[in-house]
C-alpha atoms as a PDB file:
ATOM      1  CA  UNK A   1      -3.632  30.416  -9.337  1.00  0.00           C
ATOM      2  CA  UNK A   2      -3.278  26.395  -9.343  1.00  0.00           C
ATOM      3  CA  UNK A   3      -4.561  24.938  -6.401  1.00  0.00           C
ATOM      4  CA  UNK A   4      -2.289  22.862  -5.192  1.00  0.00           C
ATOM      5  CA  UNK A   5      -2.077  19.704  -3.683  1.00  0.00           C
ATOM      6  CA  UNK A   6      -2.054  17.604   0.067  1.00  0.00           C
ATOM      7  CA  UNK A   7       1.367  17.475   1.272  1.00  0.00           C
ATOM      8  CA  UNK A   8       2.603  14.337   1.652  1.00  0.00           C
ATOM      9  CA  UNK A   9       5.356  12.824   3.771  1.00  0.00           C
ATOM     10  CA  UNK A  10       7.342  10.252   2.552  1.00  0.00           C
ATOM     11  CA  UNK A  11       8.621   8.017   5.494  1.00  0.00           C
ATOM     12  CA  UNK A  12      12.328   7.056   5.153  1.00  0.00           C
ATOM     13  CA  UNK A  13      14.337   5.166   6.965  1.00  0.00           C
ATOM     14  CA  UNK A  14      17.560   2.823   7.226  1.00  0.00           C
ATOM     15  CA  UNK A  15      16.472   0.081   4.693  1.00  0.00           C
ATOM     16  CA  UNK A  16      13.790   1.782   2.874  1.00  0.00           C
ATOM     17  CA  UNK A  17      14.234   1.862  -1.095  1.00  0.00           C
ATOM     18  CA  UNK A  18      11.261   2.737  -2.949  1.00  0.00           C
ATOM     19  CA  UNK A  19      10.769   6.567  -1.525  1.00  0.00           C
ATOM     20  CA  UNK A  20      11.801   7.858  -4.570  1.00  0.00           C
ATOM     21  CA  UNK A  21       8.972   6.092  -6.217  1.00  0.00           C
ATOM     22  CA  UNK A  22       6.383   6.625  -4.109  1.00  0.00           C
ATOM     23  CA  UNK A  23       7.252  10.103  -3.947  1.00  0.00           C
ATOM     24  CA  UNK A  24       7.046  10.356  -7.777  1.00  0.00           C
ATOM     25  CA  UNK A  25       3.353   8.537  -7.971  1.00  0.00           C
ATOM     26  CA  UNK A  26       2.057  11.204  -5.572  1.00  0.00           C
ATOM     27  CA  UNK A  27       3.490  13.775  -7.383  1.00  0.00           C
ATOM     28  CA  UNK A  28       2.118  12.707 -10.560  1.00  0.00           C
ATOM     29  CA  UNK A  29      -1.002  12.770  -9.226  1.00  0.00           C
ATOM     30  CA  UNK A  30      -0.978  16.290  -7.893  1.00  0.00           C
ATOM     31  CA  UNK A  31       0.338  15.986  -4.746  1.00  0.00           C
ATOM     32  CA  UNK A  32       3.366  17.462  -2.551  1.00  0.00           C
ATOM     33  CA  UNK A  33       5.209  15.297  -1.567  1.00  0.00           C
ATOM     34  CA  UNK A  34       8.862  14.927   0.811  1.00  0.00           C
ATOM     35  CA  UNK A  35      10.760  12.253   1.620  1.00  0.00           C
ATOM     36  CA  UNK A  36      11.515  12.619   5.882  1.00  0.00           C
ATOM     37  CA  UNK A  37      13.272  10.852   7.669  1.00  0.00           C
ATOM     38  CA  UNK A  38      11.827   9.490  10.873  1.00  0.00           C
ATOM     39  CA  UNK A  39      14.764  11.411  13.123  1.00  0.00           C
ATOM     40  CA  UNK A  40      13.324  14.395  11.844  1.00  0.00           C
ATOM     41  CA  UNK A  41       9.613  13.440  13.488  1.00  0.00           C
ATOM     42  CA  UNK A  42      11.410  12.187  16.295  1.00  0.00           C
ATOM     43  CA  UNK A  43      13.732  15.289  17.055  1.00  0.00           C
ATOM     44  CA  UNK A  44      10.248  17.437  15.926  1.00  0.00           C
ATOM     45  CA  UNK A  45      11.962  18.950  13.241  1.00  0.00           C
ATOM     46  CA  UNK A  46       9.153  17.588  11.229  1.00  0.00           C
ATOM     47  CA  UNK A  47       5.882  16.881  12.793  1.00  0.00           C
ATOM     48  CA  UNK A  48       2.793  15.056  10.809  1.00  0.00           C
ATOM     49  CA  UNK A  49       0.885  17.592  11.922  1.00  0.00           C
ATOM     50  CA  UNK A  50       1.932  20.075   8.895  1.00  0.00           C
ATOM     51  CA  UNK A  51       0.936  16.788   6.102  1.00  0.00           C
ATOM     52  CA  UNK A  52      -1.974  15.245   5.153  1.00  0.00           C
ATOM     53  CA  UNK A  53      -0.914  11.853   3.691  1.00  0.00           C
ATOM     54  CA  UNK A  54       1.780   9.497   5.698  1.00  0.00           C
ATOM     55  CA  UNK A  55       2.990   7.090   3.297  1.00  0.00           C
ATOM     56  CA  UNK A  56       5.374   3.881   3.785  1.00  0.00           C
ATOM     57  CA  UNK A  57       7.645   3.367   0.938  1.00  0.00           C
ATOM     58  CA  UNK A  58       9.032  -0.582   0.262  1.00  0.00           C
ATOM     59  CA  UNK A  59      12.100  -1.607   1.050  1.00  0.00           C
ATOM     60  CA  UNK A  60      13.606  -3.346   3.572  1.00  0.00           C
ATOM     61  CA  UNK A  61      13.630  -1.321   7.041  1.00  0.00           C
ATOM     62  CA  UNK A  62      16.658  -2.016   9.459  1.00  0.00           C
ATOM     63  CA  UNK A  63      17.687  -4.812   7.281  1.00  0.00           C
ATOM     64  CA  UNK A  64      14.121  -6.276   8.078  1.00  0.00           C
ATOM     65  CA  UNK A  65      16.349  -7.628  11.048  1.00  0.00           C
ATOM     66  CA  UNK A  66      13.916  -9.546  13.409  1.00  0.00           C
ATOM     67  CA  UNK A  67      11.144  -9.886  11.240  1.00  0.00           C
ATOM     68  CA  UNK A  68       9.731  -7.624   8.103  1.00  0.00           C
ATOM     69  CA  UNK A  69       9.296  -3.849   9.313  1.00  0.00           C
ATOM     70  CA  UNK A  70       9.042  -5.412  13.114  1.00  0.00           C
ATOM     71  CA  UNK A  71      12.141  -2.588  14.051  1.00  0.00           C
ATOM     72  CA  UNK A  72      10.415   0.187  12.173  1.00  0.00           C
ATOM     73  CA  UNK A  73       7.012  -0.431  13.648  1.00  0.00           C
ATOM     74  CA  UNK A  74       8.196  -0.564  17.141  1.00  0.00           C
ATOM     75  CA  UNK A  75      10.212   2.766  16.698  1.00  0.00           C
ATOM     76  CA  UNK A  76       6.704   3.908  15.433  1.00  0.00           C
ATOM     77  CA  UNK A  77       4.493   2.671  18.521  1.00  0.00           C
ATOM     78  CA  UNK A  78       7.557   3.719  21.168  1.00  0.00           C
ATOM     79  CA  UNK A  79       8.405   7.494  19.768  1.00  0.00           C
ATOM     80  CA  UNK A  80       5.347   8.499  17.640  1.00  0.00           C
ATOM     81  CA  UNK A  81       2.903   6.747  18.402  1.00  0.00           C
ATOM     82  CA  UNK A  82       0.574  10.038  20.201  1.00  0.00           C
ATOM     83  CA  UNK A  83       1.432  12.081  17.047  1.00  0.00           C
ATOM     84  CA  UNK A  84       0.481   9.186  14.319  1.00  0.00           C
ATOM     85  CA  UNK A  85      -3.183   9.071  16.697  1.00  0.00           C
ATOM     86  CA  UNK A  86      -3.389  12.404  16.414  1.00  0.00           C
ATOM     87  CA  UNK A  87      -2.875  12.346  12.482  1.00  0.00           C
ATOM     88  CA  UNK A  88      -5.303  10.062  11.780  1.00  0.00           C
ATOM     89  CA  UNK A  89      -8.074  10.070  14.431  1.00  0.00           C
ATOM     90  CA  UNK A  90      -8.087  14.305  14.921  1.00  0.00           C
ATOM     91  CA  UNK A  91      -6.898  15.349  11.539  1.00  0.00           C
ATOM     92  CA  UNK A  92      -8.264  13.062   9.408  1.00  0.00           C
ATOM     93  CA  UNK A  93      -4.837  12.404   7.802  1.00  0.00           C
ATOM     94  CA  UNK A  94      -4.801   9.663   4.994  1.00  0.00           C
ATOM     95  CA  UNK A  95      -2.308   6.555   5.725  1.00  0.00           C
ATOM     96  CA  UNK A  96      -0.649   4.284   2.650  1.00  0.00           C
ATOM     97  CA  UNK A  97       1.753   1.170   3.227  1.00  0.00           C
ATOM     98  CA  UNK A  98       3.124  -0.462   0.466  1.00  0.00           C
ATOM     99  CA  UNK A  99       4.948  -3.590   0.858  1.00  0.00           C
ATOM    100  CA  UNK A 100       7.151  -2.825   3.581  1.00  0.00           C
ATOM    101  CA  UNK A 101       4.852  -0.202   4.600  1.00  0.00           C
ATOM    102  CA  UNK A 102       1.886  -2.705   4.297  1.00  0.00           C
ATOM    103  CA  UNK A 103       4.760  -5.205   7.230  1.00  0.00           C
ATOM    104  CA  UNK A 104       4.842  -2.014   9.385  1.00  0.00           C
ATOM    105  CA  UNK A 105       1.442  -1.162   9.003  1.00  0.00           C
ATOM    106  CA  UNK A 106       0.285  -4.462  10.412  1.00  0.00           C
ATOM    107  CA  UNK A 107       2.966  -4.554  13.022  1.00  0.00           C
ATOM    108  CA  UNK A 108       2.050  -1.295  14.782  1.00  0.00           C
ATOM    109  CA  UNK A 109      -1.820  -2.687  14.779  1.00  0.00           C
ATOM    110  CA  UNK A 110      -3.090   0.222  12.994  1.00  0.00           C
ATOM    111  CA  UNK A 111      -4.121  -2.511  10.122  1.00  0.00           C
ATOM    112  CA  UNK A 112      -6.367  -4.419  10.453  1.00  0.00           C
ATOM    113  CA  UNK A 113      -8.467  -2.334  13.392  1.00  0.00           C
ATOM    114  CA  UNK A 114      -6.817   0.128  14.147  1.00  0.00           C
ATOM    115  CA  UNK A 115      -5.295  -0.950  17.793  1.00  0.00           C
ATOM    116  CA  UNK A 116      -2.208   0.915  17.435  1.00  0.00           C
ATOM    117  CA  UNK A 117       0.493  -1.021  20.005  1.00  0.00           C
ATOM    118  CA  UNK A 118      -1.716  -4.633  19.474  1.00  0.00           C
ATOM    119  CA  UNK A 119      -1.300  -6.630  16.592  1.00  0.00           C
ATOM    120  CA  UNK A 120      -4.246  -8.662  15.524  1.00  0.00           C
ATOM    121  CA  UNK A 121      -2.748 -10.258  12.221  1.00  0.00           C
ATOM    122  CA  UNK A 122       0.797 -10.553  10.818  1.00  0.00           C
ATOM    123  CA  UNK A 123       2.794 -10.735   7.656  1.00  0.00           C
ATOM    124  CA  UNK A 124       4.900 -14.342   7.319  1.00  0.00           C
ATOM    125  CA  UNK A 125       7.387 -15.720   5.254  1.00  0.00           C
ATOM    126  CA  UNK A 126       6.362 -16.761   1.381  1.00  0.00           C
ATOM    127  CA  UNK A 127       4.746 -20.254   1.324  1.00  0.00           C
ATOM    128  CA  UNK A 128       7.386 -21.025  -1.494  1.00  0.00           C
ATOM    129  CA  UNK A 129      10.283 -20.142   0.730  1.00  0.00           C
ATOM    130  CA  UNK A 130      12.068 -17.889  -1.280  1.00  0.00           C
ATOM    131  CA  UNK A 131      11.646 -14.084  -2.701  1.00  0.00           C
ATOM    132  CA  UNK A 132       8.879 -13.478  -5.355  1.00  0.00           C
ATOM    133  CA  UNK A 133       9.016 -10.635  -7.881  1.00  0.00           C
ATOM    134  CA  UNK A 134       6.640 -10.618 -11.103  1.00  0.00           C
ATOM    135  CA  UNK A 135       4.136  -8.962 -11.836  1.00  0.00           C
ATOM    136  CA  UNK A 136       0.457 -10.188 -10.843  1.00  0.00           C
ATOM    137  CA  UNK A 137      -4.009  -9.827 -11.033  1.00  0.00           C
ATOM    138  CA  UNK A 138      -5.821  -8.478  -7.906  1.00  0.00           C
ATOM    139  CA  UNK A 139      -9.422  -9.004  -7.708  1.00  0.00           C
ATOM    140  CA  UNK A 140     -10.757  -5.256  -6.228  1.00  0.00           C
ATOM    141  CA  UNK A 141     -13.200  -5.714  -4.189  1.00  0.00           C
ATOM    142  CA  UNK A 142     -16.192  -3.478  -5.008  1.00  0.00           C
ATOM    143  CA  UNK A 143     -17.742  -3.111  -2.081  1.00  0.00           C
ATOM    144  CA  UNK A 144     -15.320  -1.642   0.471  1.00  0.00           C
ATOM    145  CA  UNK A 145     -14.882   2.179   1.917  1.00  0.00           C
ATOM    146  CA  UNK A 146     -11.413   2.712   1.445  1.00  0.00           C
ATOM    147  CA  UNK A 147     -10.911   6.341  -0.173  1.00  0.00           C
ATOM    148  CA  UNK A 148      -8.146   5.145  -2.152  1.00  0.00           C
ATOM    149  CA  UNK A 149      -9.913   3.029  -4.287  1.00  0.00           C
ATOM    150  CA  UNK A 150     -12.662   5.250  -4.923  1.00  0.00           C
ATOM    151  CA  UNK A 151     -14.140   4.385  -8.228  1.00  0.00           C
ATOM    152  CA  UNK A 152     -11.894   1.477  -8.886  1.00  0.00           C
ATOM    153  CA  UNK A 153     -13.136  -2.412  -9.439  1.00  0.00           C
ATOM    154  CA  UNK A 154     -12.732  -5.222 -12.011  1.00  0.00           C
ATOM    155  CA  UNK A 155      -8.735  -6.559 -12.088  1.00  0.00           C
ATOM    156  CA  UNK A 156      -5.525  -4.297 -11.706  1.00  0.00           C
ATOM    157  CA  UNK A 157      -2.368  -5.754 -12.693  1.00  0.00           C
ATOM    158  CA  UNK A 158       0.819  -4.763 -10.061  1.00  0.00           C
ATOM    159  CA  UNK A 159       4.278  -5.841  -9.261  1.00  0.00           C
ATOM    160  CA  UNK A 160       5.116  -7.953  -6.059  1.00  0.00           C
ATOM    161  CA  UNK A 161       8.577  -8.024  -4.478  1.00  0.00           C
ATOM    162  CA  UNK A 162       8.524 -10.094  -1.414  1.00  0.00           C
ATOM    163  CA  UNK A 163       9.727 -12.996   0.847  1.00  0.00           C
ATOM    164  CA  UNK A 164       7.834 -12.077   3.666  1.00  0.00           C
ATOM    165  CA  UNK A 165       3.916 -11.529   1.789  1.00  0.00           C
ATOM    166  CA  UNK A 166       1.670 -13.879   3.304  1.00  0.00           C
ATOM    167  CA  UNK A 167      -0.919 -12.355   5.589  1.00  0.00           C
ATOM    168  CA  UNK A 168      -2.017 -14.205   8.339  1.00  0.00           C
ATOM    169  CA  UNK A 169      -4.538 -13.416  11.003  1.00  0.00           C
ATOM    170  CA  UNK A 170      -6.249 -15.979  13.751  1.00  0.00           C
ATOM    171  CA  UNK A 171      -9.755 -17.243  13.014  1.00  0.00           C
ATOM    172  CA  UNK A 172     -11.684 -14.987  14.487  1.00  0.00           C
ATOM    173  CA  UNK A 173     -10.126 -11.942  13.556  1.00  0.00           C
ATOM    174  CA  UNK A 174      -9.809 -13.206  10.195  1.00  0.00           C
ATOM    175  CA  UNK A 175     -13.919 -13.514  10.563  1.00  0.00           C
ATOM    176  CA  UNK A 176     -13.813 -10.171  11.412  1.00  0.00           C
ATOM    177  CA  UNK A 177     -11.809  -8.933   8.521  1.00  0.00           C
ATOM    178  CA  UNK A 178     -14.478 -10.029   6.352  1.00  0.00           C
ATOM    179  CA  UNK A 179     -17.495  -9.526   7.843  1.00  0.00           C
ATOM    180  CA  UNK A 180     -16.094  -5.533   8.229  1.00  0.00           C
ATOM    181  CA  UNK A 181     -15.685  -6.095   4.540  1.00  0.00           C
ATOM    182  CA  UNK A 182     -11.716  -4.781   5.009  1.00  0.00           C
ATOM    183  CA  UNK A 183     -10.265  -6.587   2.766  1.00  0.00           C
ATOM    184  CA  UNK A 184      -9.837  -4.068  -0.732  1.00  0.00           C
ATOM    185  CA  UNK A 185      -7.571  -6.758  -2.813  1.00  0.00           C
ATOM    186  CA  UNK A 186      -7.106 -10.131  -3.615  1.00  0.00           C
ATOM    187  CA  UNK A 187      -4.650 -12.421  -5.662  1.00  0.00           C
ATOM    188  CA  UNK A 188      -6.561 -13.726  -8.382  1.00  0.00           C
ATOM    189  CA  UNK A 189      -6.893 -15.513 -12.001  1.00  0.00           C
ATOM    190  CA  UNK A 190      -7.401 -13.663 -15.071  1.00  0.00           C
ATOM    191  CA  UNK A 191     -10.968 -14.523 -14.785  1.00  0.00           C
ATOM    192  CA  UNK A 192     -11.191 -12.479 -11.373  1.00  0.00           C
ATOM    193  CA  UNK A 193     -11.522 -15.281  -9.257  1.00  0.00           C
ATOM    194  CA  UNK A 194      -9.620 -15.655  -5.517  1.00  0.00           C
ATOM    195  CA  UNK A 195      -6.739 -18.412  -5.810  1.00  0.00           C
ATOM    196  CA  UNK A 196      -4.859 -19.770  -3.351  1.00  0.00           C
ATOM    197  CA  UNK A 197      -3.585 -21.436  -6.400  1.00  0.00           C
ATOM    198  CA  UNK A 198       0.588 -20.801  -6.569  1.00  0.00           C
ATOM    199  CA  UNK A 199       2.190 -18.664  -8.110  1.00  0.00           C
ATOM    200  CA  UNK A 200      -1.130 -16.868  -8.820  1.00  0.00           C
ATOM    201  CA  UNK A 201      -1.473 -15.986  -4.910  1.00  0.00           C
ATOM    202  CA  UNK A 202       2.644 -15.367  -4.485  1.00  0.00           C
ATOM    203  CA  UNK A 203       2.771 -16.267  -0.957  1.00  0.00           C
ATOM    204  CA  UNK A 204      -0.236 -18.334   0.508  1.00  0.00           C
ATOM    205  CA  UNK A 205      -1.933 -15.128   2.071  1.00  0.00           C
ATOM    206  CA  UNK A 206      -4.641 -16.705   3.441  1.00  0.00           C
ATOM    207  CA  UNK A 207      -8.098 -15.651   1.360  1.00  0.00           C
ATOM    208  CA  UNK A 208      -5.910 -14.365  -0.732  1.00  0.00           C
ATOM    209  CA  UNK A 209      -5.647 -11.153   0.645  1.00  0.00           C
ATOM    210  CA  UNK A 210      -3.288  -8.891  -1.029  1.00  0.00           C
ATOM    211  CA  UNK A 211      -4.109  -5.581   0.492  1.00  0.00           C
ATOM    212  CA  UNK A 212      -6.779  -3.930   3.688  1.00  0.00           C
ATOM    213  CA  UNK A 213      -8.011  -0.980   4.709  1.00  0.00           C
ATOM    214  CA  UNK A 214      -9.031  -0.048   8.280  1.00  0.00           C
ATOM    215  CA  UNK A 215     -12.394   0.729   9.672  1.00  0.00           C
ATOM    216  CA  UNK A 216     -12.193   4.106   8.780  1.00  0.00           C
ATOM    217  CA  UNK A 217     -11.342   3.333   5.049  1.00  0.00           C
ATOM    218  CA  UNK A 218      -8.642   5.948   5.399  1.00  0.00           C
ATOM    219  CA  UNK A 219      -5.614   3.731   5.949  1.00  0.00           C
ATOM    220  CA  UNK A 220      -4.327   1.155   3.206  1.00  0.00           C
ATOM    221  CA  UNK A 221      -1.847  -1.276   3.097  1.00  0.00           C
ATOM    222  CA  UNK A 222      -0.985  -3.612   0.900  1.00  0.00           C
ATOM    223  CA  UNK A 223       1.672  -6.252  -0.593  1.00  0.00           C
ATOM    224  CA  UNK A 224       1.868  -5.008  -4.535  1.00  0.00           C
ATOM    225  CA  UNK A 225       3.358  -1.698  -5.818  1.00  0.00           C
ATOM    226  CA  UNK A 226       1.459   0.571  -7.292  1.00  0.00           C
ATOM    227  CA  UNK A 227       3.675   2.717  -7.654  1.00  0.00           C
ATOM    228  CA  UNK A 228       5.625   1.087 -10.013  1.00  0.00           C
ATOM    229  CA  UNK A 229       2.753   0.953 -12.045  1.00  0.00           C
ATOM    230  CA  UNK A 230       1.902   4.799 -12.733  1.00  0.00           C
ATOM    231  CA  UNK A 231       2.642   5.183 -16.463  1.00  0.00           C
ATOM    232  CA  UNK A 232       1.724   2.868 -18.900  1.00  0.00           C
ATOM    233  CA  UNK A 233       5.732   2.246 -19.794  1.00  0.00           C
ATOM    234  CA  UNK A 234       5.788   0.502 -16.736  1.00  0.00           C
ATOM    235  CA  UNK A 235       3.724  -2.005 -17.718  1.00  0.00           C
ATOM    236  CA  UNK A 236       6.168  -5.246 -18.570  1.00  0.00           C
ATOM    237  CA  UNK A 237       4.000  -5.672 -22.278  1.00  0.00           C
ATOM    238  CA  UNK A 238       3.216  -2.121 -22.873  1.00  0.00           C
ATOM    239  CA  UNK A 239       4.929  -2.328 -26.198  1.00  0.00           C
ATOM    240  CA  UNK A 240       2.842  -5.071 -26.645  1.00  0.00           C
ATOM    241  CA  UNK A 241      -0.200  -3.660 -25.828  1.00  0.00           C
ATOM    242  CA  UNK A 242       0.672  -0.298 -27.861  1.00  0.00           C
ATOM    243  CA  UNK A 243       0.645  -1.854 -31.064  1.00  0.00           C
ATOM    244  CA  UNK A 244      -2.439  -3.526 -30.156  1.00  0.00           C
ATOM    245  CA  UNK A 245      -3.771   0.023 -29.492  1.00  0.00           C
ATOM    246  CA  UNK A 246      -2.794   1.321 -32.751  1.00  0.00           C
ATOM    247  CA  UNK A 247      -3.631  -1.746 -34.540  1.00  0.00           C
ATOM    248  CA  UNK A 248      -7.031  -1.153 -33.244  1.00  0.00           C
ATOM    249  CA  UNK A 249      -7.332   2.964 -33.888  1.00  0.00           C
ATOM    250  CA  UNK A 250      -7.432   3.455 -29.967  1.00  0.00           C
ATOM    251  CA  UNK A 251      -4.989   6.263 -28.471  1.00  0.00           C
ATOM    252  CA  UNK A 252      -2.493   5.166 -26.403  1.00  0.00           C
ATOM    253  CA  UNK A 253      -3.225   5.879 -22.666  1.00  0.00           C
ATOM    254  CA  UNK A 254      -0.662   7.996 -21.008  1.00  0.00           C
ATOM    255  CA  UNK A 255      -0.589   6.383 -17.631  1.00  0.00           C
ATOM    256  CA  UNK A 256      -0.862   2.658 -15.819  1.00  0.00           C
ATOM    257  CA  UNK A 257      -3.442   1.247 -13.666  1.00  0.00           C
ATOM    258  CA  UNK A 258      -1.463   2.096  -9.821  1.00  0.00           C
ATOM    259  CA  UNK A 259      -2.249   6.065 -10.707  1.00  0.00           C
ATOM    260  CA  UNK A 260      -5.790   6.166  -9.397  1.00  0.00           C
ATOM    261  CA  UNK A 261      -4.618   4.898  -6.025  1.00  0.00           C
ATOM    262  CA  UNK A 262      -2.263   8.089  -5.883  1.00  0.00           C
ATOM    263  CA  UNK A 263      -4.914  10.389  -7.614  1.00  0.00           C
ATOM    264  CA  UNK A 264      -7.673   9.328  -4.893  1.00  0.00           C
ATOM    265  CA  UNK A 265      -5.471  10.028  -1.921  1.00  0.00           C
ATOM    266  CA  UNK A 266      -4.974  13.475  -3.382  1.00  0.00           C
ATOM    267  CA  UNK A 267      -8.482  14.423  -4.616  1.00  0.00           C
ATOM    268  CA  UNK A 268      -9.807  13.349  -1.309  1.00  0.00           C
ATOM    269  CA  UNK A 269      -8.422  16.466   0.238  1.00  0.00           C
ATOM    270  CA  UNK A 270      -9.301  18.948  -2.863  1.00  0.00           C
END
């Protein structure tokens, strides 16, 4: 019999627009997962307890009214916030934020330290003033413990959609960021080198921090989509890039640089 995969659940809500995707990158890589909608947690006709992966899909929650996932994140710390404790801290559940999720993530405090109801960094407005949406390097940085990046390193290539992207923290808990070595991406040349340098970094974030993980290693949010990188068609030049293969003898690969985020998250549980 196949084994099969860590259930996943798919966090929807008024606003959100890339479940579908996400959904589909965890699938690809093995996983089960459903989109829910957080009335079902809240009426407990779902409950996390029966998942192993909580991921936040992009979009734009409640009309990112107030600030970027600020709503969503409050409905999260008010209603949920013993059973979301519970999911990570007791069950050892995996956590992924992507772009919205990465806003919401931040705004509950369970990124950057995990101080679920205190935020200790924030998510602004671009540094250009407007939305941004291309497709950019991140720098991985080797020497971090989030599981979803198990095995990954050098530059990975992902699409940013965002007018609220810049991640801010204070001084001192910015110190703290690094010294805990939390921070898993950064905006970067194509030489691998951090750049505050515009429209390299998309938004200003300062150190040009483009995605964190927790203390644990077992939450992860971040500003690109992976997701929207899972199959090498979704790569802007792949027809570029597969004559280039063929030119050169070399198969064609099957499948984009965001997989191995989705594939780690599943494999972690198997």
């Amino acid at each position: 019999m196949k084994e099969r995969g860590p259930r996943v659940c798919i966090l929807k809500t008024d606003g959100i627009n890339c479940d579908e995707e996400l959904a589909n990158a965890f699938a690809v890589a093995g996983g089960r997962p459903r989109i829910i909608h957080i009335n079902e947690l809240r009426a407990g006709e779902e409950n996390l307890k029966n998942y192993q992966i909580l991921a936040i899909p992009g979009g734009f929650s409640y009309g990112d009214d107030v600030a970027s996932g600020k709503i969503l994140a409050l409905e999260l710390n008010s209603y949920l916030a013993y059973q979301i404790s519970d999911f990570i801290y007791r069950q050892e559940g995996l956590v992924l934020g992507v772009c919205n999720g990465f806003q919401v993530l931040v705004r509950t405090g369970l990124l950057p330290f995990g101080t679920m109801g205190e935020m200790q960094s924030t998510v602004i407005h671009n540094d250009s003033g407007h939305f941004e949406c291309r497709w950019i390097n991140l720098k991985v940085e080797n020497d971090n413990a989030c599981v979803f990046l198990k095995g990954m390193n050098g530059i990975v290539s992902y699409q940013v959609a965002h007018g609220e992207g810049k991640f801010f923290a204070k001084q001192p808990g910015l110190e703290r960021i690094e010294a805990e070595k939390l921070v898993v991406f950064r905006y970067c040349d194509k030489l691998g080198n951090p750049t505050q340098e515009y429209p390299l970094n998309p938004n200003g974030s300062l150190n040009s921090i483009a995605g964190i993980t927790d203390p644990t290693g077992r939450i992860l949010g971040m500003m690109p989509h992976p997701e929207r990188a899972v199959f090498f068609t979704h790569l802007p030049n792949w027809q570029y890039l597969k004559e280039k293969y063929q030119r050169e003898g070399k198969k064609v690969p099957e499948f984009g640089p965001g997989l191995q985020i989705f594939k780690n998250g599943v494999l972690y549980f198997k």
